[in-house]
N, C-alpha and C. Protein backbone atom coordinates (compact mmCIF):
# COMPACT_ATOMS: atom_id res chain seq x y z
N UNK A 1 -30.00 110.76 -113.72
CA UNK A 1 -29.72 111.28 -112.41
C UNK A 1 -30.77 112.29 -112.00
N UNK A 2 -31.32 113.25 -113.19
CA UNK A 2 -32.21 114.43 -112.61
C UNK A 2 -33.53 113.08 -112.05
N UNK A 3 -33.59 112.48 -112.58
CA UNK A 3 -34.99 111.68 -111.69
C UNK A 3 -34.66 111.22 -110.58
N UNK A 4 -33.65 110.89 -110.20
CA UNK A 4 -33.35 110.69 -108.56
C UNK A 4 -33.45 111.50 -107.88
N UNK A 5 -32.85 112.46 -108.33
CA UNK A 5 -32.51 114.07 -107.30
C UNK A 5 -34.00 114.47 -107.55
N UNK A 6 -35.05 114.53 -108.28
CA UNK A 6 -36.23 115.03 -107.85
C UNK A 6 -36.63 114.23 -107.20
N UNK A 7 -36.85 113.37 -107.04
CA UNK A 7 -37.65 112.77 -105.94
C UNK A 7 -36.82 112.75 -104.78
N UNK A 8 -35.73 112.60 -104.79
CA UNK A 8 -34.78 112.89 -103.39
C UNK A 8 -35.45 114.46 -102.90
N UNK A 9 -35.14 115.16 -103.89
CA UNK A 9 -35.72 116.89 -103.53
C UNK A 9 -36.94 117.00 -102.83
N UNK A 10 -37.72 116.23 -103.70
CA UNK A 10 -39.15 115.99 -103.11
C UNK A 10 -39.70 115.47 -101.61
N UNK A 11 -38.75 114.78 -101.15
CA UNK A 11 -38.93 113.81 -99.95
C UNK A 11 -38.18 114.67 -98.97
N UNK A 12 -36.51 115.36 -99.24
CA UNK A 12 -36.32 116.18 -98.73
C UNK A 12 -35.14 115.46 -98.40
N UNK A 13 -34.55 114.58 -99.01
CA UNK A 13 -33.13 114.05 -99.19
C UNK A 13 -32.71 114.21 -100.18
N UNK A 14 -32.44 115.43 -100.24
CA UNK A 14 -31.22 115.72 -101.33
C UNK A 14 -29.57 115.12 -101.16
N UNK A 15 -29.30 115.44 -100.45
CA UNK A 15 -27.94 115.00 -100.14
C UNK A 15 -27.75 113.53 -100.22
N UNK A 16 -28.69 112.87 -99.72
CA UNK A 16 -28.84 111.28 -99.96
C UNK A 16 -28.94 110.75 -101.11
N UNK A 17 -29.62 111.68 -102.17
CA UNK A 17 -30.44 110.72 -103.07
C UNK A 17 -29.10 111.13 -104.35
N UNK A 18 -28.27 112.61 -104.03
CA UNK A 18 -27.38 112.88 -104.25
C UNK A 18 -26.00 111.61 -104.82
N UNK A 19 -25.81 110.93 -103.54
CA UNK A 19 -24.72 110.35 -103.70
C UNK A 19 -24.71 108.69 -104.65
N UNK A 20 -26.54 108.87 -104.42
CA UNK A 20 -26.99 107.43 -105.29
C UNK A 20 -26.65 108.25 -106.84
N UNK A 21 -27.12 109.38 -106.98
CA UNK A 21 -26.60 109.70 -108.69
C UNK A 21 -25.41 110.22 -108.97
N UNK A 22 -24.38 110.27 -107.75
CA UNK A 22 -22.78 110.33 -108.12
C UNK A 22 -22.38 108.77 -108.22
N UNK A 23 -23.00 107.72 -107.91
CA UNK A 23 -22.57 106.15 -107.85
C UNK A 23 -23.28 105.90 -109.31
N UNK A 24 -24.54 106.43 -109.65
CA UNK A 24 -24.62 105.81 -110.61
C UNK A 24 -23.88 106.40 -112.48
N UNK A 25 -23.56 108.11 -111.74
CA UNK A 25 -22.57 108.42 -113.35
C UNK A 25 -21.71 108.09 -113.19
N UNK A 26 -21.07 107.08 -112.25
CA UNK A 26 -19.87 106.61 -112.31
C UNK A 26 -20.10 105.00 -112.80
N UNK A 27 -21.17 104.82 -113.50
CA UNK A 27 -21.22 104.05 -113.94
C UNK A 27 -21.79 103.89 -115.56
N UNK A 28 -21.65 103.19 -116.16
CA UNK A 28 -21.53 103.25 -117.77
C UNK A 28 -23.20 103.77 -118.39
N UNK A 29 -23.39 105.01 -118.13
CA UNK A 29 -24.89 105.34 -118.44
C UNK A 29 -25.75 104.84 -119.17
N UNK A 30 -24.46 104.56 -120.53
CA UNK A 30 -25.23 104.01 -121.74
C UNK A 30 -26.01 102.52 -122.01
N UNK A 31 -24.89 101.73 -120.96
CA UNK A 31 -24.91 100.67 -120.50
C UNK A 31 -26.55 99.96 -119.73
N UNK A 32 -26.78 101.24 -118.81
CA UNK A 32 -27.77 101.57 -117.75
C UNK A 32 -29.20 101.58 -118.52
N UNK A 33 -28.90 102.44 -119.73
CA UNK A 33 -30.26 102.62 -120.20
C UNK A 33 -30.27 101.57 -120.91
N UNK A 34 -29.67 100.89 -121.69
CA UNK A 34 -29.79 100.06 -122.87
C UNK A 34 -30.16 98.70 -122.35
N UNK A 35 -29.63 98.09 -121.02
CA UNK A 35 -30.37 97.39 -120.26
C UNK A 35 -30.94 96.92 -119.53
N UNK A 36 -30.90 98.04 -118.47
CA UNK A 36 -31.99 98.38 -117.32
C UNK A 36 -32.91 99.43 -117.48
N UNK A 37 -34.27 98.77 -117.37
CA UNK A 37 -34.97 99.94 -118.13
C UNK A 37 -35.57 100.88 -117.11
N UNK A 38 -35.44 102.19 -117.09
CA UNK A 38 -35.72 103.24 -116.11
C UNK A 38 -36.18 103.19 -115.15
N UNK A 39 -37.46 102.11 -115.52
CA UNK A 39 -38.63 101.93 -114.43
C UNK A 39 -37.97 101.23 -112.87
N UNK A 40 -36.94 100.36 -113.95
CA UNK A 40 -36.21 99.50 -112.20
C UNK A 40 -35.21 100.41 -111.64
N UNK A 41 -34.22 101.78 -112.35
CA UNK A 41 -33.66 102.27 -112.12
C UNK A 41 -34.56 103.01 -110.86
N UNK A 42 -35.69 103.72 -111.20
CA UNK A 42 -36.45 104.34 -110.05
C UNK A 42 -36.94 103.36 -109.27
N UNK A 43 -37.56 102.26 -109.27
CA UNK A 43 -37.91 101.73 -108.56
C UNK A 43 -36.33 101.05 -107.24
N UNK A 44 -35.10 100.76 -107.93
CA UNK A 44 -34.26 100.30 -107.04
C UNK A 44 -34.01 101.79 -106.04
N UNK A 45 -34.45 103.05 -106.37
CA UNK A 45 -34.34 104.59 -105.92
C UNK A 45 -35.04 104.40 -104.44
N UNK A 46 -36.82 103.91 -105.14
CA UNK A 46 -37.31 103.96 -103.80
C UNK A 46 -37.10 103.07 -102.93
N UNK A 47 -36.64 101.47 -103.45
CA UNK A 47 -36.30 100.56 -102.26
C UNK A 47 -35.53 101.44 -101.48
N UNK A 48 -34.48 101.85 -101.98
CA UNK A 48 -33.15 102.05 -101.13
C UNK A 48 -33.85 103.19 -99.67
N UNK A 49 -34.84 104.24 -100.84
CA UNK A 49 -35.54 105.58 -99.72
C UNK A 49 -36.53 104.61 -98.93
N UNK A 50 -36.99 103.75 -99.01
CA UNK A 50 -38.26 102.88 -97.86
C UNK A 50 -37.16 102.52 -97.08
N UNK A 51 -35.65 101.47 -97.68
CA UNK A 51 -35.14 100.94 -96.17
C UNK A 51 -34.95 102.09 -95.30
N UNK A 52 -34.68 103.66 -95.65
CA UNK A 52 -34.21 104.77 -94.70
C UNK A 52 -35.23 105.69 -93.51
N UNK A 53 -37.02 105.48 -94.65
CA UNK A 53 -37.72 105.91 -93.78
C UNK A 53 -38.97 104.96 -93.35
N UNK A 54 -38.50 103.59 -92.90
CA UNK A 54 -40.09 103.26 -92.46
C UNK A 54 -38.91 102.80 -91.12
N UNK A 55 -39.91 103.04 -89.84
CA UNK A 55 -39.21 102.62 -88.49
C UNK A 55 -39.13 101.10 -88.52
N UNK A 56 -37.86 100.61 -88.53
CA UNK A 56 -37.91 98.76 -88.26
C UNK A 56 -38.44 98.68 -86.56
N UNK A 57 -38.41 97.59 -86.08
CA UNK A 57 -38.61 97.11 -84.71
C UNK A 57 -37.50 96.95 -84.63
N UNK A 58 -37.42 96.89 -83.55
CA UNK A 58 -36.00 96.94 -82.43
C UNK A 58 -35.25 95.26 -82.53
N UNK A 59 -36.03 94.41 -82.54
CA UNK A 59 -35.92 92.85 -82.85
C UNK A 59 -35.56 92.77 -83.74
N UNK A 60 -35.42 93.41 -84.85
CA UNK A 60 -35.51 92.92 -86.06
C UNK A 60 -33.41 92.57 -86.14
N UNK A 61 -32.40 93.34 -85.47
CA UNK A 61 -30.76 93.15 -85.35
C UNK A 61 -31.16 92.64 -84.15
N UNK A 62 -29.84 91.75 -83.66
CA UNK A 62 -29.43 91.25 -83.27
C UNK A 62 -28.13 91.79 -82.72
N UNK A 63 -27.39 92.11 -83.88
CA UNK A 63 -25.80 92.42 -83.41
C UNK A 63 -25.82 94.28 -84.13
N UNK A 64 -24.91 95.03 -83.74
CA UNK A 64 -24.94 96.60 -84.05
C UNK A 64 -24.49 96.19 -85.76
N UNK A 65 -23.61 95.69 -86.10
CA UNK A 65 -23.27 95.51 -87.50
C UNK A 65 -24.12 94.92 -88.31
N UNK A 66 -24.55 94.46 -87.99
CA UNK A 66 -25.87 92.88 -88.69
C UNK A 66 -26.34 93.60 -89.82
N UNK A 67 -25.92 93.23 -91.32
CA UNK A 67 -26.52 93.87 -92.38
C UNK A 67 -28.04 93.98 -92.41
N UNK A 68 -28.88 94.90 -93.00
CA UNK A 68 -29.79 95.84 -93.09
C UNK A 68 -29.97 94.61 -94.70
N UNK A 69 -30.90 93.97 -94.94
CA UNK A 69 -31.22 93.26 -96.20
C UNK A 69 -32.41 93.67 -97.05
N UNK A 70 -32.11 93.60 -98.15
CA UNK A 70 -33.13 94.05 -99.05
C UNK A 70 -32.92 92.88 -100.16
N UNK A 71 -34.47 92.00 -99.74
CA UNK A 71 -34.12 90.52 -100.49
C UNK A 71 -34.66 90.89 -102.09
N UNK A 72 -34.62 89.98 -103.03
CA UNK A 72 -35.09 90.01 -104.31
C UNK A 72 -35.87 88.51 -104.61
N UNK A 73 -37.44 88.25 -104.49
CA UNK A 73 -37.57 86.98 -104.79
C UNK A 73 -38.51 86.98 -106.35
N UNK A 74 -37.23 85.39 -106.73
CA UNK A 74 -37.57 85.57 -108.29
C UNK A 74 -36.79 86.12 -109.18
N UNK A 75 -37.15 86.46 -110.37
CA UNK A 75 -36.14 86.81 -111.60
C UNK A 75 -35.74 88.28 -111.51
N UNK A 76 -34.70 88.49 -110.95
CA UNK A 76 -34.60 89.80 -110.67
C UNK A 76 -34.35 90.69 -111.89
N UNK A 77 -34.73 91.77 -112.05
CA UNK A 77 -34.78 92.65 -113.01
C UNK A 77 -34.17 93.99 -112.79
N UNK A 78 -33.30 93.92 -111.65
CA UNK A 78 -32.56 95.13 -111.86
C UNK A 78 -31.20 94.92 -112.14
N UNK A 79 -30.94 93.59 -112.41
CA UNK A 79 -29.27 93.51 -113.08
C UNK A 79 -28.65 94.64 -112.35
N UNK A 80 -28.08 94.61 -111.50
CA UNK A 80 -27.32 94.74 -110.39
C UNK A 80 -27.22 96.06 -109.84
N UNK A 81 -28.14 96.96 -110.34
CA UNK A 81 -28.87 98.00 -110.35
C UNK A 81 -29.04 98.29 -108.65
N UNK A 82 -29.57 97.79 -108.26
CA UNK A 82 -30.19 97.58 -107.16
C UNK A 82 -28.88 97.60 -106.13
N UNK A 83 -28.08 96.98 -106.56
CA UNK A 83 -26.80 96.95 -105.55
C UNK A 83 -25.81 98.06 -105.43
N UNK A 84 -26.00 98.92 -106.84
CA UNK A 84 -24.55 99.80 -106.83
C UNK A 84 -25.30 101.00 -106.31
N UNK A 85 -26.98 101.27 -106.03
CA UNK A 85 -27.42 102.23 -105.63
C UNK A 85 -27.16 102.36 -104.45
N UNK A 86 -27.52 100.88 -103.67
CA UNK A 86 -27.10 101.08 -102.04
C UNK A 86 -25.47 100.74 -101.68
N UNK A 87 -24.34 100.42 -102.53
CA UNK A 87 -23.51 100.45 -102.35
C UNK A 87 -22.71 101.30 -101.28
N UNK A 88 -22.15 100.28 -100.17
CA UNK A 88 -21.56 101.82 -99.21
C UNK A 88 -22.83 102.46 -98.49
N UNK A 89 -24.09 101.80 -98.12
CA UNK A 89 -24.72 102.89 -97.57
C UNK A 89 -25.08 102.34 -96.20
N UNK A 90 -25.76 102.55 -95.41
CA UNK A 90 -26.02 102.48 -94.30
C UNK A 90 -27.45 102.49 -93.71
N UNK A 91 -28.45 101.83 -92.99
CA UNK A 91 -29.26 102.46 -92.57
C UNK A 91 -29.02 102.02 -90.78
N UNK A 92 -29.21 103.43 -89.99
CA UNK A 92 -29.03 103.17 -88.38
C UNK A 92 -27.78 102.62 -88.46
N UNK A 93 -27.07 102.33 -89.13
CA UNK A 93 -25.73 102.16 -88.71
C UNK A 93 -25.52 100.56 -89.16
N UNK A 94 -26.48 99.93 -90.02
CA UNK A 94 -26.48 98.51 -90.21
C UNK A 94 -26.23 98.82 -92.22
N UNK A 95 -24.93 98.19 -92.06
CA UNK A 95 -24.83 98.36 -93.89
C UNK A 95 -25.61 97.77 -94.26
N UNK A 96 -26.37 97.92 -95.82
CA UNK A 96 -27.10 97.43 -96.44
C UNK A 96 -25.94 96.83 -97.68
N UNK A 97 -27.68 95.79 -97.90
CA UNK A 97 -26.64 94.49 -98.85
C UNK A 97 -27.80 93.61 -99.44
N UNK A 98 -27.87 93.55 -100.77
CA UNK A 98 -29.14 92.75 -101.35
C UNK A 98 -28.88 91.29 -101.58
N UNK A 99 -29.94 90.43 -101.29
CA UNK A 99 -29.66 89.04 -101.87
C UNK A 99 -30.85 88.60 -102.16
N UNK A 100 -30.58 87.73 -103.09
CA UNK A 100 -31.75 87.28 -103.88
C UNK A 100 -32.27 85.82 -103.53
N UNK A 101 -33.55 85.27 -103.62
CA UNK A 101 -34.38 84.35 -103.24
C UNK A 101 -34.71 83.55 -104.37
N UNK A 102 -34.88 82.02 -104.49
CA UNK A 102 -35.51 81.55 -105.47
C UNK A 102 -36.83 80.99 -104.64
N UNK A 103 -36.80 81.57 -103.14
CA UNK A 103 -37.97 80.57 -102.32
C UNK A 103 -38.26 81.68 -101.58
N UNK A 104 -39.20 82.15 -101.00
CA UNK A 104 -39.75 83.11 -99.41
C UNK A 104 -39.10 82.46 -98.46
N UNK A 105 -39.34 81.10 -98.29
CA UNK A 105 -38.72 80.53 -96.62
C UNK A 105 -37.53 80.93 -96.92
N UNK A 106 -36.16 81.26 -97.73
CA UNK A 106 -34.95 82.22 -97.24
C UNK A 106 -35.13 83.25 -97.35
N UNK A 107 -35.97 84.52 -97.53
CA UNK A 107 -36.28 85.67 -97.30
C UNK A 107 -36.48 85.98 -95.27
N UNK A 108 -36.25 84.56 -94.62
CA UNK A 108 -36.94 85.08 -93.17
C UNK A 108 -36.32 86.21 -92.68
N UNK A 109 -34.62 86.57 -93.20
CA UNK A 109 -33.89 87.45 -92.38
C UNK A 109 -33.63 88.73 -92.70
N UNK A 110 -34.80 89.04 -93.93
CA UNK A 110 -35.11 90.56 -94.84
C UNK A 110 -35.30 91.37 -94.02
N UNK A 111 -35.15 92.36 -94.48
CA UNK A 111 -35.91 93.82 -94.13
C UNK A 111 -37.18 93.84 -94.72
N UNK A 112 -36.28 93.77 -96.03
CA UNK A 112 -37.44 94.61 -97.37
C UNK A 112 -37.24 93.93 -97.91
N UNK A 113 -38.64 92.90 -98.64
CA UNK A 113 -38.76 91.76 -99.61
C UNK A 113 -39.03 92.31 -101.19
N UNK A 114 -38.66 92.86 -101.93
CA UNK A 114 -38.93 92.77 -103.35
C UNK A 114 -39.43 91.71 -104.09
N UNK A 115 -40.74 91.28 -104.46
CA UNK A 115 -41.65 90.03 -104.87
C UNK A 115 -41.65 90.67 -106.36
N UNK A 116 -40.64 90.15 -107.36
CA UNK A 116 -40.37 90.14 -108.40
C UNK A 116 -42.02 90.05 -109.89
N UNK A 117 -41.98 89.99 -110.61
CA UNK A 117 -43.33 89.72 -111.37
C UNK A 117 -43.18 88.37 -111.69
N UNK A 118 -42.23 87.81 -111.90
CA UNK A 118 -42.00 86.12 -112.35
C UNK A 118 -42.81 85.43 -111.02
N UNK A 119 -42.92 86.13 -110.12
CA UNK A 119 -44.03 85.16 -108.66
C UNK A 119 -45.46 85.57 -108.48
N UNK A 120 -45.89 86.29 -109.99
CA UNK A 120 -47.20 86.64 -110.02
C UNK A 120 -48.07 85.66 -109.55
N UNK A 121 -47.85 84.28 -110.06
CA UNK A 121 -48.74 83.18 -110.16
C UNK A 121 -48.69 82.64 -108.46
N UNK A 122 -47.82 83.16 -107.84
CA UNK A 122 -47.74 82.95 -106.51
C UNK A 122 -47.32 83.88 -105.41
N UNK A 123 -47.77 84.68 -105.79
CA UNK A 123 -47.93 85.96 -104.87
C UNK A 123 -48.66 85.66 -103.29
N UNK A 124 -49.91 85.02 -103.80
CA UNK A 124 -50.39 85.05 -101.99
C UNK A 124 -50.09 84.06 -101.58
N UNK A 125 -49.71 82.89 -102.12
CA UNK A 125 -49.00 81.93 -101.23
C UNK A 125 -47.56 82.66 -100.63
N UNK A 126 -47.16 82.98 -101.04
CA UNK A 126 -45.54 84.15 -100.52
C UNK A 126 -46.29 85.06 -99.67
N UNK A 127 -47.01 85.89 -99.74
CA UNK A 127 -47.31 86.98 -98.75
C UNK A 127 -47.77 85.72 -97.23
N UNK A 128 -48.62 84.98 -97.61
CA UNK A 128 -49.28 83.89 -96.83
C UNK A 128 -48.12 83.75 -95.63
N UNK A 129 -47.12 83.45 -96.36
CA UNK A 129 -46.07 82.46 -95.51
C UNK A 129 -45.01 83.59 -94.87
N UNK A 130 -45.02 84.74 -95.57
CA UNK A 130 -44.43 85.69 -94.33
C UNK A 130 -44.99 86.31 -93.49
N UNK A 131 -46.82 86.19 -93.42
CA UNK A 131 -47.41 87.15 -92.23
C UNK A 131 -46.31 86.66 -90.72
N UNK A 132 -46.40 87.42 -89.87
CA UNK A 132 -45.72 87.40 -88.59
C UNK A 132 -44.52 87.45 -89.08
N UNK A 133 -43.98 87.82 -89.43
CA UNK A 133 -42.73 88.18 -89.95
C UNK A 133 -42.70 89.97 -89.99
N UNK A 134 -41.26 90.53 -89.34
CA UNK A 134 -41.27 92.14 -89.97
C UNK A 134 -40.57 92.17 -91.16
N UNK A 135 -41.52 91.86 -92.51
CA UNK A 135 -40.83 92.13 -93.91
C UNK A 135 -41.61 93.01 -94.25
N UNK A 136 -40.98 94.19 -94.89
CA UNK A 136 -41.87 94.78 -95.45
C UNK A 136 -41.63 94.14 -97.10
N UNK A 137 -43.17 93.89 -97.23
CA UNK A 137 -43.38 93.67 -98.69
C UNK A 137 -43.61 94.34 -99.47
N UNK A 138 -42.80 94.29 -100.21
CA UNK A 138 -43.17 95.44 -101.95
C UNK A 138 -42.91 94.28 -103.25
N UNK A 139 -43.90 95.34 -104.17
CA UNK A 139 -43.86 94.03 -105.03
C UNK A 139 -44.89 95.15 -106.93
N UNK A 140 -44.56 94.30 -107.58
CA UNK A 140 -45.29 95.40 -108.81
C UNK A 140 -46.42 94.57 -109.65
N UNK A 141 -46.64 92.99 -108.96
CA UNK A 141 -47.87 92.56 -109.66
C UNK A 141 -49.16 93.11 -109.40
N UNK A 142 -50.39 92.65 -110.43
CA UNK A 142 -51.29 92.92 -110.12
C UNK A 142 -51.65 91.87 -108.97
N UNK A 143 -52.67 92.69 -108.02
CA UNK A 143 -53.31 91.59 -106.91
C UNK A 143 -52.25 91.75 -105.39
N UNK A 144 -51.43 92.45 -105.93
CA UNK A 144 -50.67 92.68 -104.55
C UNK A 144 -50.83 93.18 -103.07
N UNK A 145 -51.30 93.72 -103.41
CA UNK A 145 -51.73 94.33 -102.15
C UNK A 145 -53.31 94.06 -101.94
N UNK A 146 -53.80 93.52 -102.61
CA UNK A 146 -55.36 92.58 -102.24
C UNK A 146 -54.56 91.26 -101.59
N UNK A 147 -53.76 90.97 -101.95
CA UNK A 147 -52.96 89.44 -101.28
C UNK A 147 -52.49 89.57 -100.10
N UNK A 148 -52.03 90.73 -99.50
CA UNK A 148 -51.30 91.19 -97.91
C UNK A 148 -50.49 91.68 -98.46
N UNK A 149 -49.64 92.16 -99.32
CA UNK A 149 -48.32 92.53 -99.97
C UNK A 149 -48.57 94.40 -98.99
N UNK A 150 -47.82 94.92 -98.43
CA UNK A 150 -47.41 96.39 -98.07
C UNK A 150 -47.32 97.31 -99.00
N UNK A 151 -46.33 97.44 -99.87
CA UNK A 151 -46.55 98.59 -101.39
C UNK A 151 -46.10 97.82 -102.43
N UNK A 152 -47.12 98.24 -103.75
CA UNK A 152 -47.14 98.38 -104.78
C UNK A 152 -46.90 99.12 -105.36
N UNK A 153 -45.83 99.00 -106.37
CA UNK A 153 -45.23 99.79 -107.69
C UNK A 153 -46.47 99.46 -108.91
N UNK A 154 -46.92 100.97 -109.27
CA UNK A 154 -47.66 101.07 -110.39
C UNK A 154 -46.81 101.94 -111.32
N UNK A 155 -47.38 101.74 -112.78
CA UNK A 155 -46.90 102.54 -113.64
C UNK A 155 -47.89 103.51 -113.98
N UNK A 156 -47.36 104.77 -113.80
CA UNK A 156 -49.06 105.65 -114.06
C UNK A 156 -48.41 106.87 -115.26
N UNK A 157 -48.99 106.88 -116.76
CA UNK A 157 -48.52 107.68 -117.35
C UNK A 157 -46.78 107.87 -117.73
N UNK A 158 -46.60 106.61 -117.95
CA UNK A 158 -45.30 106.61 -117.65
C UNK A 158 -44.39 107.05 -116.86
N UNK A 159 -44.91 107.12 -115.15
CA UNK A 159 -44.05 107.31 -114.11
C UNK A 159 -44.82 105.88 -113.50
N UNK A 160 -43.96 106.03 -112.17
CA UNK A 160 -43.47 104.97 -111.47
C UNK A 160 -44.02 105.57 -110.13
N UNK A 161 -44.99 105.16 -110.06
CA UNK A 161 -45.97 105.50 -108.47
C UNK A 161 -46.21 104.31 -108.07
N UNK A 162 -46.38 104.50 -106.02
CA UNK A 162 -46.69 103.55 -105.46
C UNK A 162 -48.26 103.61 -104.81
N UNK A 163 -48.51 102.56 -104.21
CA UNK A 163 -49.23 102.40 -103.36
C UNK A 163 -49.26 101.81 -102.01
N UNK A 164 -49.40 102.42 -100.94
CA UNK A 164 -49.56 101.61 -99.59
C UNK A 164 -50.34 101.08 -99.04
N UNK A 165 -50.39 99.97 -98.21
CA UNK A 165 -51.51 99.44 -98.02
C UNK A 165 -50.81 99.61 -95.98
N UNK A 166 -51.73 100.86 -95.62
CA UNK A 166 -51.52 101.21 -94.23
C UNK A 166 -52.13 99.60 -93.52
N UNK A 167 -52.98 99.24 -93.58
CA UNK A 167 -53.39 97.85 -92.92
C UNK A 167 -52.43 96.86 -92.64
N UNK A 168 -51.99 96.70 -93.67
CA UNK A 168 -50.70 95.72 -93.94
C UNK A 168 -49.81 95.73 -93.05
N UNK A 169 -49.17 96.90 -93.53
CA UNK A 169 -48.20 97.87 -92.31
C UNK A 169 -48.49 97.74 -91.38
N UNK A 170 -49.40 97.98 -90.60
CA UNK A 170 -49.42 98.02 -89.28
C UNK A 170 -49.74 96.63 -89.29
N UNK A 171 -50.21 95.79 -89.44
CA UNK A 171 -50.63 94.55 -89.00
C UNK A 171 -48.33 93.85 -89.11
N UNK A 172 -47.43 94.44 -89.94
CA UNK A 172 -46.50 94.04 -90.28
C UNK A 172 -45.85 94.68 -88.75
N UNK A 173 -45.99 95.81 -88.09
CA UNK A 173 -45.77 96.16 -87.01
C UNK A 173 -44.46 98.01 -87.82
N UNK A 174 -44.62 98.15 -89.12
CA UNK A 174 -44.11 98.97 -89.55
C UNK A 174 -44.32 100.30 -89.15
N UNK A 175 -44.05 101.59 -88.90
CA UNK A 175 -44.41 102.70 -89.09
C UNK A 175 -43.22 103.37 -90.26
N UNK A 176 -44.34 103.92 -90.90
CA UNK A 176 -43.65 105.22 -92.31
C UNK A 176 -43.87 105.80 -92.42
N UNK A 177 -42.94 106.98 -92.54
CA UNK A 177 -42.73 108.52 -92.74
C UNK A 177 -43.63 108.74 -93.53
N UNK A 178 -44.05 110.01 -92.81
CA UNK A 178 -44.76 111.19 -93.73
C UNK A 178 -44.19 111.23 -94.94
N UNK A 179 -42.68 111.44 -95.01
CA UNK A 179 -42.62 111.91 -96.24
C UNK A 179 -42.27 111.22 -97.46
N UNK A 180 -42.70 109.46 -97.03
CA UNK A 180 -42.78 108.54 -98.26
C UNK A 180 -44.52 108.57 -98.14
N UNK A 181 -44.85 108.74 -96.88
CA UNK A 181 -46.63 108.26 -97.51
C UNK A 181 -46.98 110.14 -98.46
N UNK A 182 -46.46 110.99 -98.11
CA UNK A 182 -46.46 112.24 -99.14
C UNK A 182 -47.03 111.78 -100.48
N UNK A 183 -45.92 110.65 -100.66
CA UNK A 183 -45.51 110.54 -102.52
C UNK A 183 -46.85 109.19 -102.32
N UNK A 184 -47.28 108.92 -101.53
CA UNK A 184 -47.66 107.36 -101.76
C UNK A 184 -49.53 107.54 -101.93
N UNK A 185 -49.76 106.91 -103.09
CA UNK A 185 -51.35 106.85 -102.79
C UNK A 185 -51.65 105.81 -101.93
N UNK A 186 -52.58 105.89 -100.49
CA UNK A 186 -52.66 104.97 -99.81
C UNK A 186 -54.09 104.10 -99.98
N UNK A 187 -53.81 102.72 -100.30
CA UNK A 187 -54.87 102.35 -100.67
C UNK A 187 -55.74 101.52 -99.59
N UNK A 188 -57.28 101.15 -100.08
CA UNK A 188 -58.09 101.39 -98.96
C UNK A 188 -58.13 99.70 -98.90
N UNK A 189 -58.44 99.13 -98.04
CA UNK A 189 -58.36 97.93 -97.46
C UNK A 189 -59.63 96.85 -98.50
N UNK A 190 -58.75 96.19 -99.23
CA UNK A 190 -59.60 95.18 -100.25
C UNK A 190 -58.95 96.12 -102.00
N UNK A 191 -58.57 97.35 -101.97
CA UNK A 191 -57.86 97.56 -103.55
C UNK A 191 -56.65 97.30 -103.68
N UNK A 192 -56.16 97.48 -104.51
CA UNK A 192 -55.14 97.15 -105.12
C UNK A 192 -54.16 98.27 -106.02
């Protein structure tokens, strides 16, 4: 939990990042570590903080209720991790709710695409086929964000840092907060 709440502290959602580590000691800790390994625990942290601070387009609902999606394509690795964080939460007033992909063409009605490592070998064919689309892509292979992918999860020193690729973004029609690009190294157009 103290690694949520610092980076919640850090960004300046405490109270938010708060209620993700009262959902998750209410869940079997031991359980948590022994088979979800930390890295997805933080990483399902920041999905949940990107769906809250990057501005969607106005197009992107349809109806005021219309769930808020955060897809998973590929072998997902947060064993259900990912779900009990955003459990109950909200963004703009659209509950959030994860579902998982074995293809991109059902990812069309995402928010936020999570491109798993099992789609390493096909990473830019997937980024390929969602340009014109508002997904934001995140993803933790190498080559990601040289492919069109939006942020990359690196492991640096045994933490869990990202990278943005501002080009992307805007070409995706995204704008994001200061206070995720704060935490974010932004990378320069052609790295990775």
């Amino acid at each position: 939990m103290s690694i949520l709440r610092s980076f919640g502290w850090r960004m300046g959602l405490g109270p938010g990042l708060l209620l993700i580590g009262l959902v998750w000691a209410g869940m079997n800790p031991a359980r948590l570590r022994a088979e979800i390994p930390l890295e997805y625990q933080v990483k399902a942290a920041f999905l949940f903080n990107f769906a809250q601070f990057v501005q969607w387009p106005a197009s992107d609902f349809t109806r005021p209720q219309e769930p808020f999606r955060i897809g998973i394509l590929g072998q997902d690795p947060f064993d259900g991790f990912l779900d009990a964080t955003i459990k109950g939460e909200t963004v703009d007033g659209h509950p959030l709710v994860v579902e998982r992909y074995s293809d991109a063409a059902q990812a069309k009605d995402c928010q936020v695409l999570f491109v798993c490592r099992s789609e390493a070998g096909r990473v830019a064919d997937i980024l390929a086929g969602l340009k014109g689309r508002d997904i934001l892509t995140v993803g933790d292979c190498d080559g990601f964000l040289k492919a069109g992918g939006m942020v990359r999860f690196v492991l640096e020193n045994n933490r869990v840092r990202f990278r943005v690729s501002l080009q992307a973004a805007k070409q995706g029609n995204f704008s994001i907060s200061s206070k995720v690009l704060r935490l974010a190294e932004i990378a320069q157009p052609g790295e990775d």
